[in-house]
Protein backbone atom coordinates (compact mmCIF):
# COMPACT_ATOMS: atom_id res chain seq x y z
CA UNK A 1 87.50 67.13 80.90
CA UNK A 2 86.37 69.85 83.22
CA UNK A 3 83.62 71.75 81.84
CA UNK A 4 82.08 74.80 83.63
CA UNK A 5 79.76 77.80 82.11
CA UNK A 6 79.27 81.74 83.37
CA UNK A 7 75.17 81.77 83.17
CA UNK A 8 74.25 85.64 83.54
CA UNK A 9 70.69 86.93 84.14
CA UNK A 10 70.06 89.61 81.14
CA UNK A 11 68.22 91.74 83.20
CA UNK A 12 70.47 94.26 83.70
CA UNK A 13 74.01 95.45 83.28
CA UNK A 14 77.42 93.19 84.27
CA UNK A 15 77.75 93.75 88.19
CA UNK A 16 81.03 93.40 89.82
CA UNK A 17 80.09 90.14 91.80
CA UNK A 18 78.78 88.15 88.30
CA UNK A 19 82.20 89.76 86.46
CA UNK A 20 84.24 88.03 89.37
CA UNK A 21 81.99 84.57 88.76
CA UNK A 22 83.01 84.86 85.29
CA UNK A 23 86.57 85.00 86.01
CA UNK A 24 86.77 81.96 88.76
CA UNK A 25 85.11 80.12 85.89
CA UNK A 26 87.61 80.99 83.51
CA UNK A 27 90.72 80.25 85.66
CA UNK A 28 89.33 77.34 87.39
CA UNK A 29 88.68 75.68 83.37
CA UNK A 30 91.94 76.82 81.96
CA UNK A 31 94.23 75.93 84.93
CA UNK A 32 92.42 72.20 84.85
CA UNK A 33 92.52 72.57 81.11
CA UNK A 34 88.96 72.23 80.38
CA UNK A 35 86.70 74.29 78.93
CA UNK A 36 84.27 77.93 79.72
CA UNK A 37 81.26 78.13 78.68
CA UNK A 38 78.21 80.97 78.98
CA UNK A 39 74.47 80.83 79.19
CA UNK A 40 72.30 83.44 79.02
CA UNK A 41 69.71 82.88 81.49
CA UNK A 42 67.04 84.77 79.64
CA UNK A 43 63.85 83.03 80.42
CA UNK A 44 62.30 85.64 82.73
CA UNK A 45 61.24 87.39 79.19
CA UNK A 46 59.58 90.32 80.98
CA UNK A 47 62.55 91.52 82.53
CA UNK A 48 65.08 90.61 79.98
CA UNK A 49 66.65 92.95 77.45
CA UNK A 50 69.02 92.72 73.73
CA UNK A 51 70.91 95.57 75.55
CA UNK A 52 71.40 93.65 78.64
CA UNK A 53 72.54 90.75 76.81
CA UNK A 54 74.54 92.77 74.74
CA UNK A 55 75.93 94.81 77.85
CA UNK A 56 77.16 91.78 79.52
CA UNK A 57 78.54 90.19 76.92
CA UNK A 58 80.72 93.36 75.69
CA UNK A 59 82.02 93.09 79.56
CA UNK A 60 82.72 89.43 79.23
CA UNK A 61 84.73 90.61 76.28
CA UNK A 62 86.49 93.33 78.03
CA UNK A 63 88.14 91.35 80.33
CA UNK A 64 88.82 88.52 77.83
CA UNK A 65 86.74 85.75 78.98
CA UNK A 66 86.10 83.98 75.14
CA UNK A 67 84.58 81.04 75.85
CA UNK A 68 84.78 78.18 74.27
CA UNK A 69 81.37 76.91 72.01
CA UNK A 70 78.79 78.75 70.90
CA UNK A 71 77.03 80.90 73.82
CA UNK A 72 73.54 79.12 74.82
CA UNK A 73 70.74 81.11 75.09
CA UNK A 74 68.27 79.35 77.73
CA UNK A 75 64.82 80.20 76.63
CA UNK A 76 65.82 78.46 73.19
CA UNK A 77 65.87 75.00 75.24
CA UNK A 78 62.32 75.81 76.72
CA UNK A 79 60.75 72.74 75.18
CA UNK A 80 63.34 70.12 76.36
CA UNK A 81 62.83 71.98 79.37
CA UNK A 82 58.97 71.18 79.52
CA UNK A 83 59.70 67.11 77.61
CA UNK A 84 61.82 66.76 81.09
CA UNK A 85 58.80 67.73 83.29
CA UNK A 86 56.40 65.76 81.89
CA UNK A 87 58.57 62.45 81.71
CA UNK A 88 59.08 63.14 85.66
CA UNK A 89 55.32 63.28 85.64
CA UNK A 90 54.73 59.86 83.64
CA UNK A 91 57.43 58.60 85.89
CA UNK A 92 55.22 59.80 88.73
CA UNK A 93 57.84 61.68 90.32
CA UNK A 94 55.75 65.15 89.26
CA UNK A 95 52.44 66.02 89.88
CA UNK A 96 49.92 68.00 88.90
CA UNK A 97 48.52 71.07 90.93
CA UNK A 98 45.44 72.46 89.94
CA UNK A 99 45.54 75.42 92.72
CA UNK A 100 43.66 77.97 91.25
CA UNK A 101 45.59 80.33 89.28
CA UNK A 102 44.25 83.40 92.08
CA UNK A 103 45.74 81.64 95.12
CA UNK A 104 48.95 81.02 93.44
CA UNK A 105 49.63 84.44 92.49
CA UNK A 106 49.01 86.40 95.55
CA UNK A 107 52.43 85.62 96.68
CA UNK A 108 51.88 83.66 99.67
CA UNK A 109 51.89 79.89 97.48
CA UNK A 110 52.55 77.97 100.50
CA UNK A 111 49.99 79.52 102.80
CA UNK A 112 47.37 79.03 99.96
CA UNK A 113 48.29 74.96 99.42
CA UNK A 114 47.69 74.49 103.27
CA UNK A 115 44.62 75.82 103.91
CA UNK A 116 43.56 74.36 101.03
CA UNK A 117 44.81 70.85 102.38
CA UNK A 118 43.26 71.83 106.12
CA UNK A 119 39.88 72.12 104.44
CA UNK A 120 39.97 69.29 102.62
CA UNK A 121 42.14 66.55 105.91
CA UNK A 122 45.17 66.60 103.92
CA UNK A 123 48.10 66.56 106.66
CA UNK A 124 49.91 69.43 107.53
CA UNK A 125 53.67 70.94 105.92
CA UNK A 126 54.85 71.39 102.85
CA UNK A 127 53.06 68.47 101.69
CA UNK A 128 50.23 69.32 102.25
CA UNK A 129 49.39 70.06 98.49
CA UNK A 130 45.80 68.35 98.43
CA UNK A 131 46.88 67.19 94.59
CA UNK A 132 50.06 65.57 95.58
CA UNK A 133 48.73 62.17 96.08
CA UNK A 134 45.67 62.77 93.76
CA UNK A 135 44.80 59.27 91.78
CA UNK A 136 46.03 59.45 88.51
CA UNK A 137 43.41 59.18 86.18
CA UNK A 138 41.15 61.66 88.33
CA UNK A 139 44.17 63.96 86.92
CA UNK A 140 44.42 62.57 83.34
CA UNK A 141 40.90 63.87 83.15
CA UNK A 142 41.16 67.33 84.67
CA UNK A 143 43.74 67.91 82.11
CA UNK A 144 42.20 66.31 79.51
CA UNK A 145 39.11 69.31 80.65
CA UNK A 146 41.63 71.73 80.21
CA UNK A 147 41.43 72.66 83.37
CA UNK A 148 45.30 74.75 84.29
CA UNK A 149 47.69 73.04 86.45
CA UNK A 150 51.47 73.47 87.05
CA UNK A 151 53.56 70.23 87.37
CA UNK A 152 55.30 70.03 91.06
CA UNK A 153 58.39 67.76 91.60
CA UNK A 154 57.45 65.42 94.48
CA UNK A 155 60.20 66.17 97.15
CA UNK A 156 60.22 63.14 99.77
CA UNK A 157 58.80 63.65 103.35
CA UNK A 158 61.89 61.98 104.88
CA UNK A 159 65.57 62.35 104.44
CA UNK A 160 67.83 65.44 102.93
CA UNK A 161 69.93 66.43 100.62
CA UNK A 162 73.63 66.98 100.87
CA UNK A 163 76.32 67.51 99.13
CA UNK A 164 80.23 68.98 100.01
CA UNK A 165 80.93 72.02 98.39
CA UNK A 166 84.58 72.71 96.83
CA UNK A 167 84.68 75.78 99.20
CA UNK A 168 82.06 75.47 102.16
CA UNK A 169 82.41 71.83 102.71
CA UNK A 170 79.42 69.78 103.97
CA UNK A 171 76.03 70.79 103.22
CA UNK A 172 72.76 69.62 104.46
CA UNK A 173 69.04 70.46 104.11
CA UNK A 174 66.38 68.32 105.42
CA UNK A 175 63.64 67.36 103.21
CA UNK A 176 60.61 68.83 105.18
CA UNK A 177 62.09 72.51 104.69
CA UNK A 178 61.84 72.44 100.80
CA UNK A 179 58.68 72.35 99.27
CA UNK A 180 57.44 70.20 96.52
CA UNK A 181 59.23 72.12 93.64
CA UNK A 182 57.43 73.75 90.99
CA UNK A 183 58.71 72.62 87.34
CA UNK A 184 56.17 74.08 84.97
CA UNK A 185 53.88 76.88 85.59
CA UNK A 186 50.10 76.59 84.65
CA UNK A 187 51.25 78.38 81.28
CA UNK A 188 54.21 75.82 80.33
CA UNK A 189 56.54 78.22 81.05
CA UNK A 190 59.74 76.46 82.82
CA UNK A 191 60.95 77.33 86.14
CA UNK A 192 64.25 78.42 86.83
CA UNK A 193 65.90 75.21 89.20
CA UNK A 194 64.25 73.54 86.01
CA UNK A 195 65.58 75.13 83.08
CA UNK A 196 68.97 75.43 84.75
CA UNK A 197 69.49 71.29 85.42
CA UNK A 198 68.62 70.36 81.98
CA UNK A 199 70.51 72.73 80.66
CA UNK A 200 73.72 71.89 82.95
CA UNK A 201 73.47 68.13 81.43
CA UNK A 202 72.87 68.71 78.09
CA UNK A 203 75.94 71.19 78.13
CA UNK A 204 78.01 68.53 80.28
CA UNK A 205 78.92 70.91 83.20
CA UNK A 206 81.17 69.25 85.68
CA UNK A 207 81.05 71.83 88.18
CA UNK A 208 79.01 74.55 88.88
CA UNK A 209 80.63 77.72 90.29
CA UNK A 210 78.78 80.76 91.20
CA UNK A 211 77.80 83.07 94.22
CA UNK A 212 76.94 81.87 97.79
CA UNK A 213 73.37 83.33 97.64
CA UNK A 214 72.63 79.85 95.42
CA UNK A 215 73.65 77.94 98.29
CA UNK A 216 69.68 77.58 98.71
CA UNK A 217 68.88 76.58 95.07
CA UNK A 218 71.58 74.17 95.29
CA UNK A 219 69.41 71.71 97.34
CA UNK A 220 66.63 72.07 95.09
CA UNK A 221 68.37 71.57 92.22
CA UNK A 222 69.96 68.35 93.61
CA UNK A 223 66.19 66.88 94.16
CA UNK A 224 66.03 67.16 90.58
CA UNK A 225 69.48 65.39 89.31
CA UNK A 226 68.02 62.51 91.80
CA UNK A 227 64.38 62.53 90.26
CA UNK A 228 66.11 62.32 86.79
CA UNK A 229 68.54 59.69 87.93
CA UNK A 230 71.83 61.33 87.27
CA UNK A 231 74.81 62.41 89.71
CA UNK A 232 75.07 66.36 90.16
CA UNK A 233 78.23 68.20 89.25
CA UNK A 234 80.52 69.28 91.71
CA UNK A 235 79.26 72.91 93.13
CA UNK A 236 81.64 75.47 94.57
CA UNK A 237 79.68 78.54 96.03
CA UNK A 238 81.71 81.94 96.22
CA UNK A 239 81.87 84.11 98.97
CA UNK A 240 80.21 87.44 98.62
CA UNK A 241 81.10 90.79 97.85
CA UNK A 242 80.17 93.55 100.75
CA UNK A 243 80.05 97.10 100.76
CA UNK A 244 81.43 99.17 103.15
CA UNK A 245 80.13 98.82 107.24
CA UNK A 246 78.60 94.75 105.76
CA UNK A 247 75.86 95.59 103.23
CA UNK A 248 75.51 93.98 100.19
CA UNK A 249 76.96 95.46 97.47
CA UNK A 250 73.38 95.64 94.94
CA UNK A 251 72.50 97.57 92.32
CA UNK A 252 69.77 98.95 93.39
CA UNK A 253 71.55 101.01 96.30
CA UNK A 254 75.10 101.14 94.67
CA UNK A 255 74.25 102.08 91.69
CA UNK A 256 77.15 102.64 88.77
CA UNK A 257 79.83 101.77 91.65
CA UNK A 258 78.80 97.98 90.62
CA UNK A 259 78.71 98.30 87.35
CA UNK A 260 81.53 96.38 85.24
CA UNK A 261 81.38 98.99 82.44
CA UNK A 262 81.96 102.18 84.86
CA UNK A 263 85.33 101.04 85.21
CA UNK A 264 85.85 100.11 81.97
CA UNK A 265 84.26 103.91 80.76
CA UNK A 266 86.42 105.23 83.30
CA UNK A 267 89.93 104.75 82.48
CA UNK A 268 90.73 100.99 83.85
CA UNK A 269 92.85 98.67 82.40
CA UNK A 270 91.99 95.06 82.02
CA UNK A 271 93.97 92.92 83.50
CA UNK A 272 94.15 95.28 86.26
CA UNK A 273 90.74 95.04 87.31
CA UNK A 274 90.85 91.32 86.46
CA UNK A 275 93.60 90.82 88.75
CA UNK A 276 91.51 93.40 91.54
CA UNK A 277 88.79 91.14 91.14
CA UNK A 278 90.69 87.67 91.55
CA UNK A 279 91.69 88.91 94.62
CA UNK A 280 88.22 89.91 96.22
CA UNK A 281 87.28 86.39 98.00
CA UNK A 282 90.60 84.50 96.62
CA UNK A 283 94.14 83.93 98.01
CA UNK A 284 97.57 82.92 95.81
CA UNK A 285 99.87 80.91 97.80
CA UNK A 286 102.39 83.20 97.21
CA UNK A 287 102.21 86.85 98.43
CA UNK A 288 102.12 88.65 94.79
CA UNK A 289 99.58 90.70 94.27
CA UNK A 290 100.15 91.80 90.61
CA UNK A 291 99.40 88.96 88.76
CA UNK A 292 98.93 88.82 85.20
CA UNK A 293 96.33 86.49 83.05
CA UNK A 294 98.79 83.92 82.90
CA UNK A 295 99.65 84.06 86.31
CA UNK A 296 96.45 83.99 87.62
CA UNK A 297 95.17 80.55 85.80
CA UNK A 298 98.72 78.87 86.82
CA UNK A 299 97.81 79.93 90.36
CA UNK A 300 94.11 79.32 90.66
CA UNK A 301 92.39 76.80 92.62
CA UNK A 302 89.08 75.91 94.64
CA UNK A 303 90.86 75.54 97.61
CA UNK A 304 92.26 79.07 97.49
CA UNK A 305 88.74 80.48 97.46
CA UNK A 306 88.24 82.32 101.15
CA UNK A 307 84.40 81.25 102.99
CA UNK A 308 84.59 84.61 104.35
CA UNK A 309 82.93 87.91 102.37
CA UNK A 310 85.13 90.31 100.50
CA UNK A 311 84.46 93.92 100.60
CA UNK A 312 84.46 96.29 98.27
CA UNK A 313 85.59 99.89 99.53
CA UNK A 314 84.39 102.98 97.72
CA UNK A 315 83.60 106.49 99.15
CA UNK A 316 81.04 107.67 96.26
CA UNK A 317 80.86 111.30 97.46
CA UNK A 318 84.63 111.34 96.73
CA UNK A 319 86.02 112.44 93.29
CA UNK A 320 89.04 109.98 93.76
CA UNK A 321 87.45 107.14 95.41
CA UNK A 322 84.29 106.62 93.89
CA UNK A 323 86.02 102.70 93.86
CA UNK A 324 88.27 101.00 95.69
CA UNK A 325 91.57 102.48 96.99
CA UNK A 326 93.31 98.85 95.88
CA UNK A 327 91.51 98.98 92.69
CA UNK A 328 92.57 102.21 91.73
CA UNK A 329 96.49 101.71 92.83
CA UNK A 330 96.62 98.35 91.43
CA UNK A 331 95.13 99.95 87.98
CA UNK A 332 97.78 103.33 88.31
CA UNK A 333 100.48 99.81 88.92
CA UNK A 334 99.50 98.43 85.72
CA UNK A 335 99.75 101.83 83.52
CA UNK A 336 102.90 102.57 85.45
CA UNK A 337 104.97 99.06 84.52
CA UNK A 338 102.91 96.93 81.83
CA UNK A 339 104.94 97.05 78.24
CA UNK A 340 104.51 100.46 76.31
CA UNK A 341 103.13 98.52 73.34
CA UNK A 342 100.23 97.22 75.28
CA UNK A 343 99.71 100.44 76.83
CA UNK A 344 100.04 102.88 73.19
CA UNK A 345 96.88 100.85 71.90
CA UNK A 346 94.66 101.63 74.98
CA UNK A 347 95.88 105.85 75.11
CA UNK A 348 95.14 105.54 71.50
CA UNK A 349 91.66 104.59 71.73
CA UNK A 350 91.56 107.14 75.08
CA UNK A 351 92.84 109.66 73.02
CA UNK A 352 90.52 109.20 70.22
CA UNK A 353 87.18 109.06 72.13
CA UNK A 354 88.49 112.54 73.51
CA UNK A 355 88.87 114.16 69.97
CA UNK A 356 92.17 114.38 70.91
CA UNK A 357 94.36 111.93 68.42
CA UNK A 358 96.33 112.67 65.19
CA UNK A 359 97.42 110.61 62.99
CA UNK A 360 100.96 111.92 63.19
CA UNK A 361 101.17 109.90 66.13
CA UNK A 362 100.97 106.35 64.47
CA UNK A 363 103.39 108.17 61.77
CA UNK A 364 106.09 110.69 61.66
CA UNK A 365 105.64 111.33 65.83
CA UNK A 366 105.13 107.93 66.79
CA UNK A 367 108.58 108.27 68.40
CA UNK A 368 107.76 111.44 70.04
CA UNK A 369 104.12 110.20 71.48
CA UNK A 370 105.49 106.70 72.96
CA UNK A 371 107.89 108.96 74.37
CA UNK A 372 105.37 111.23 75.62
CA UNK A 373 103.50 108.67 77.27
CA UNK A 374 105.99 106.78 78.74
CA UNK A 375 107.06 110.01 80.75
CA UNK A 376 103.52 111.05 81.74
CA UNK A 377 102.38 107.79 82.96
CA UNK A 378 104.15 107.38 86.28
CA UNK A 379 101.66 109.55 87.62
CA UNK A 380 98.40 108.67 86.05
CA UNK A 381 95.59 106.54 88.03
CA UNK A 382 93.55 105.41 85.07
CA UNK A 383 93.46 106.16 81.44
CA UNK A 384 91.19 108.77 81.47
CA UNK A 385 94.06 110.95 82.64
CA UNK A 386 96.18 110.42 79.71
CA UNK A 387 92.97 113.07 77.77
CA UNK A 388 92.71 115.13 81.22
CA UNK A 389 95.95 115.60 83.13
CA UNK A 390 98.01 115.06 80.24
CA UNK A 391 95.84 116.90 77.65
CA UNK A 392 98.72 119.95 77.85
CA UNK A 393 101.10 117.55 75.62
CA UNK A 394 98.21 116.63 72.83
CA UNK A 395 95.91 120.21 72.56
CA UNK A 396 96.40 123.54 73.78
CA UNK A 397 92.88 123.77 74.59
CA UNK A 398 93.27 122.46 78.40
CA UNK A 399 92.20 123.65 81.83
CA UNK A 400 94.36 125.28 84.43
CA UNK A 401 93.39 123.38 88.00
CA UNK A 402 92.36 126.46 89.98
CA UNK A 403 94.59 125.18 93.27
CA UNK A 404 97.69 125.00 91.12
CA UNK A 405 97.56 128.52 89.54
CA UNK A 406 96.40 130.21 93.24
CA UNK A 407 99.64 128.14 94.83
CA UNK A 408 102.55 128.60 92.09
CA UNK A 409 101.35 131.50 90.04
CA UNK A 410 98.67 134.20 91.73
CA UNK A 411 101.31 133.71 94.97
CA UNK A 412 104.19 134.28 93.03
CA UNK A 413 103.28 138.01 91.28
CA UNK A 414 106.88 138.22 90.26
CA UNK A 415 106.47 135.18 88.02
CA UNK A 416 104.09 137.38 85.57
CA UNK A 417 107.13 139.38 84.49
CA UNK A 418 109.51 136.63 84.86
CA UNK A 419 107.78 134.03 82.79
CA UNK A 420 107.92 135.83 79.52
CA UNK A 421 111.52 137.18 80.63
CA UNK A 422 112.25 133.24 80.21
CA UNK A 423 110.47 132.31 77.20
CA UNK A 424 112.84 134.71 75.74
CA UNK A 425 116.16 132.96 77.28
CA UNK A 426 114.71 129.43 76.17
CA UNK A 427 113.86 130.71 72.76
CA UNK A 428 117.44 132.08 71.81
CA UNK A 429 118.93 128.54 73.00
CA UNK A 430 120.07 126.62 69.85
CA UNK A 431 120.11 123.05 71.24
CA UNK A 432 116.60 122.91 73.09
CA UNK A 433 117.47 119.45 75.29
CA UNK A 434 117.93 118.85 79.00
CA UNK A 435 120.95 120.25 79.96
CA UNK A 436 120.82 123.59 77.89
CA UNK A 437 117.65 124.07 79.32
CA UNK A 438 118.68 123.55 83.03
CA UNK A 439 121.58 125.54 82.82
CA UNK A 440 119.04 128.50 81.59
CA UNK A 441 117.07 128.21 83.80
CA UNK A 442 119.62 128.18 86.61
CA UNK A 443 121.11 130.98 85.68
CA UNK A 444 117.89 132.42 85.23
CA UNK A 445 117.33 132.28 88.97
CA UNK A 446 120.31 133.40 90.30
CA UNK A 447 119.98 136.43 88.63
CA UNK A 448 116.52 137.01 90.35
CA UNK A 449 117.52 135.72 93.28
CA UNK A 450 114.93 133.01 93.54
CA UNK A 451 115.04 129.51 93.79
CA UNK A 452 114.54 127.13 90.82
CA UNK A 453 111.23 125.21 92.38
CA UNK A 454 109.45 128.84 92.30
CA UNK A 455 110.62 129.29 88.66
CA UNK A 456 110.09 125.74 87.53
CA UNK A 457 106.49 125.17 89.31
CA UNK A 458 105.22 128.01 87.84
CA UNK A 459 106.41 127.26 84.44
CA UNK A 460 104.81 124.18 85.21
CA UNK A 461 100.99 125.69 85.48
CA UNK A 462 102.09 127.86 82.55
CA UNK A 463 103.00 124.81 80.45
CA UNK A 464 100.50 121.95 81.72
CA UNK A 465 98.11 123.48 83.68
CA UNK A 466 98.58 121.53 86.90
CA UNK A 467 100.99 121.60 89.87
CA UNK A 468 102.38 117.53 89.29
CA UNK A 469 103.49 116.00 86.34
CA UNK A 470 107.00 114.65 85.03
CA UNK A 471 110.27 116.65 85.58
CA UNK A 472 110.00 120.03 84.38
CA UNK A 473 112.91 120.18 82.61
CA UNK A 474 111.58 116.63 80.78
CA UNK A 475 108.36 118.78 80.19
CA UNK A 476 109.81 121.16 78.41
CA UNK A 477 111.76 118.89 75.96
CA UNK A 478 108.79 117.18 75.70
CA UNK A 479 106.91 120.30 74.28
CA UNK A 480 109.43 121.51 72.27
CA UNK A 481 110.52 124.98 71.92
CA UNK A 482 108.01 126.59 69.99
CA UNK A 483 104.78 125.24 72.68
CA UNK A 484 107.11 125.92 75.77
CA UNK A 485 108.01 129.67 74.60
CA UNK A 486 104.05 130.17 73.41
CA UNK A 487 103.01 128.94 76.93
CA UNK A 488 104.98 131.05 78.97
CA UNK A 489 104.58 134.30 77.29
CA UNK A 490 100.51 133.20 77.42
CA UNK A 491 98.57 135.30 80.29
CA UNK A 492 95.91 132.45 80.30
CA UNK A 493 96.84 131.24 83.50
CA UNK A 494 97.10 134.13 85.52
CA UNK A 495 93.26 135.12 83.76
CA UNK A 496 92.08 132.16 85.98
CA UNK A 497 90.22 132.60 88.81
């Protein structure tokens, strides 16, 4: 049985490219019918947070990646971690290097080993670690002086690795560009090419599937499988995720934009930015690009997975593209067709967060609100609009958008008197439904002389506050009588500036 695992850093919130990782994890184990799992790689403990952790794993839940045992937390395997280093020392396949502590932390390691070997007629390269070859019981009895070492792996001088990657094919690095690994600090605390192999076989991962920048930690991880004597999983390294004009897409310059939970905060759906995300560095054979859950793990495959980079196009300084144009349609598809019972839950909780939802709704109106949002949602981007643009049908305390009044009212003068004029029209009609309603409001206009779109878009502002919506005549049923007549006899509108 396939077995693969998400294994998030908790060092910050859920970025886009680690959400997307998550997902090709999930399909990949439920199309093959095996089984997700997640680690939380929390062993760099100053940089690690509870809110991180917590963070990420809300966003897992978001877009419904469960997995399937218990999450593993990595820094509570830290002693088999440190049992595996030292049995690759008593193996002597691991070494001891007692490079003082000051030459190893001024961040230039390898610099520090050679001169050390120069000045001591050790040969030159990455092995030239003067306590590589150092006899054995010269280094029992450091240690047993408690003098502070780290344990290295011992990386051959000849010879590479390679392995062939589920999406990059073929890859090869030769031995005398990796240095002799470093598997315990002086302090015993594990390092990460370490902590992640033991942890990969004692959870049974088949293959590993993450981002192309591991590509590099791939090779050093496979000199370890080999020291321990066990085969490697399969890897399959993902293309990246770009910004506009080829950058990477990082949080440090990018900010919220890569944030999982900014889309989530911000009206998205889902399955809709699941299904964005599946497509960012991964192709369907078929040429759908709304694809549910279901359809996505029927569909998914390695050999789908593009080599070359996705990007991700955003203009931040823009209102309505602070993300990506596809995103943002594929999410306004998704609140457009998906089944009004999915959708009631989600403009429910929307609703709520706003101050906006009565209980009426789930009750004696229920009829009236699913009707309400049905209509409303063929224009709406994200949820958030259901509480903004729609906030006319749910509160009378809403905003007028300033280009809509200046356009179809402050243009219009006449419309101040004639407004009222046919509040009072609409309020004598008995049977307040669609064709009454059109009929008085035809007539309405031929008696001014005016067309209907003057009369309706203004009645529009007057009723909703912006210039788009559903069909008037639809709005005002929608309403009701009492709202529509209170609305257009209102001089809130034309207060605006």
């Amino acid at each position: 049985m396939n077995r693969v695992r998400f294994a998030p850093s908790p060092t910050g919130y859920l970025h886009i490219g680690s959400a997307r990782t998550a997902l090709f994890n999930y399909l990949f184990a439920r199309h093959s019918g095996g089984k997700f799992l997640v680690r939380v790689e929390d062993t760099d403990l100053q940089r690690s947070t509870e809110e991180s952790t917590r963070s990420i794993l809300e966003g897992l839940k978001w877009l419904g990646f469960e997995p399937d045992e218990e999450i593993v937390f990595q820094s509570d395997n830290a002693d088999k971690h440190r049992e595996t280093a030292l049995r690759l020392l008593e193996q002597g396949k691991a070494y001891r290097d007692f490079t003082p502590k000051d030459e190893r932390a001024d961040g230039d390691v390898k610099a520090a080993i050679a001169e050390r070997a120069r000045e001591q007629g050790a040969e030159k390269g990455l092995r030239d670690n003067p306590y590589r070859d150092l006899d054995r019981t010269a280094s029992d009895a450091r240690a047993e002086a408690r003098e502070p070492f780290a344990i290295r792996l011992k990386v051959s001088r000849e010879g590479k690795t390679s392995f062939d990657d589920a999406v990059y094919g073929l890859q090869e690095r030769e031995h005398s560009d990796i240095e002799d690994l470093v598997l315990l600090r002086s302090d015993g605390h594990p390092l990460y090419n370490l902590a992640v192999v033991c942890d990969d076989i004692e959870m049974g991962i088949t293959h590993v599937i993450r981002g192309q920048d591991h590509l590099t930690n791939t090779h050093k991880q496979i000199l370890i499988y080999e020291a321990l004597g066990i085969e490697p999983p399969i890897f399959a390294h993902l293309p990246l995720i770009l910004a506009p004009g080829g950058k990477k897409l990082s949080k440090r310059h990018h900010g919220e934009i890569v944030s999982l939970t900014t889309y989530r905060d911000k009206g998205f759906v889902a399955g809709a930015f699941r299904n964005f995300l599946a497509l960012l560095g991964w192709s369907p054979k078929s040429e759908d690009e709304i694809l549910g859950l279901e359809d996505l793990i029927e569909a998914f495959t390695l050999e789908g997975i593009n080599r070359s980079n996705a990007v991700f196009n955003f203009d931040a300084n823009n209102p309505r593209r602070w993300t990506d144009d596809k995103a943002l349609w594929m999410n306004a598809e998704y609140i457009r067709t998906m089944p009004l019972d999915e959708l009631i839950p989600m403009v429910r909780s929307e609703l709520r967060s706003e101050k906006l939802w009565r209980e009426e709704y789930d009750d004696e109106d229920r009829v009236w609100f699913e009707m309400v949002v049905d209509v409303i949602r063929e224009r709406f981007f994200t949820l958030k609009d259901f509480s903004e643009q729609g906030r006319a049908f749910f509160s009378e305390d809403f905003d007028f958008d300033p280009a809509a009044v200046a356009k179809h009212l402050k243009k219009r003068p006449k419309l101040e008197e004639w407004l009222p004029e046919f509040a009072d029209r609409l309020e004598k009609l008995e049977d307040f439904s669609h064709d009454p309603i059109y009929e008085a409001a035809n007539e309405f206009c031929e008696e001014k002389d005016t067309k209907l779109g003057i009369l309706l878009n203004g009645a529009r502002v007057a009723l909703t506050g912006q210039a788009v919506g559903p069909s008037m005549i639809t709005a005002f049923e929608l309403l009701g009588k009492e709202r529509s007549v209170m609305r257009l006899r209102s001089k809130v509108a034309w207060n605006e500036a």
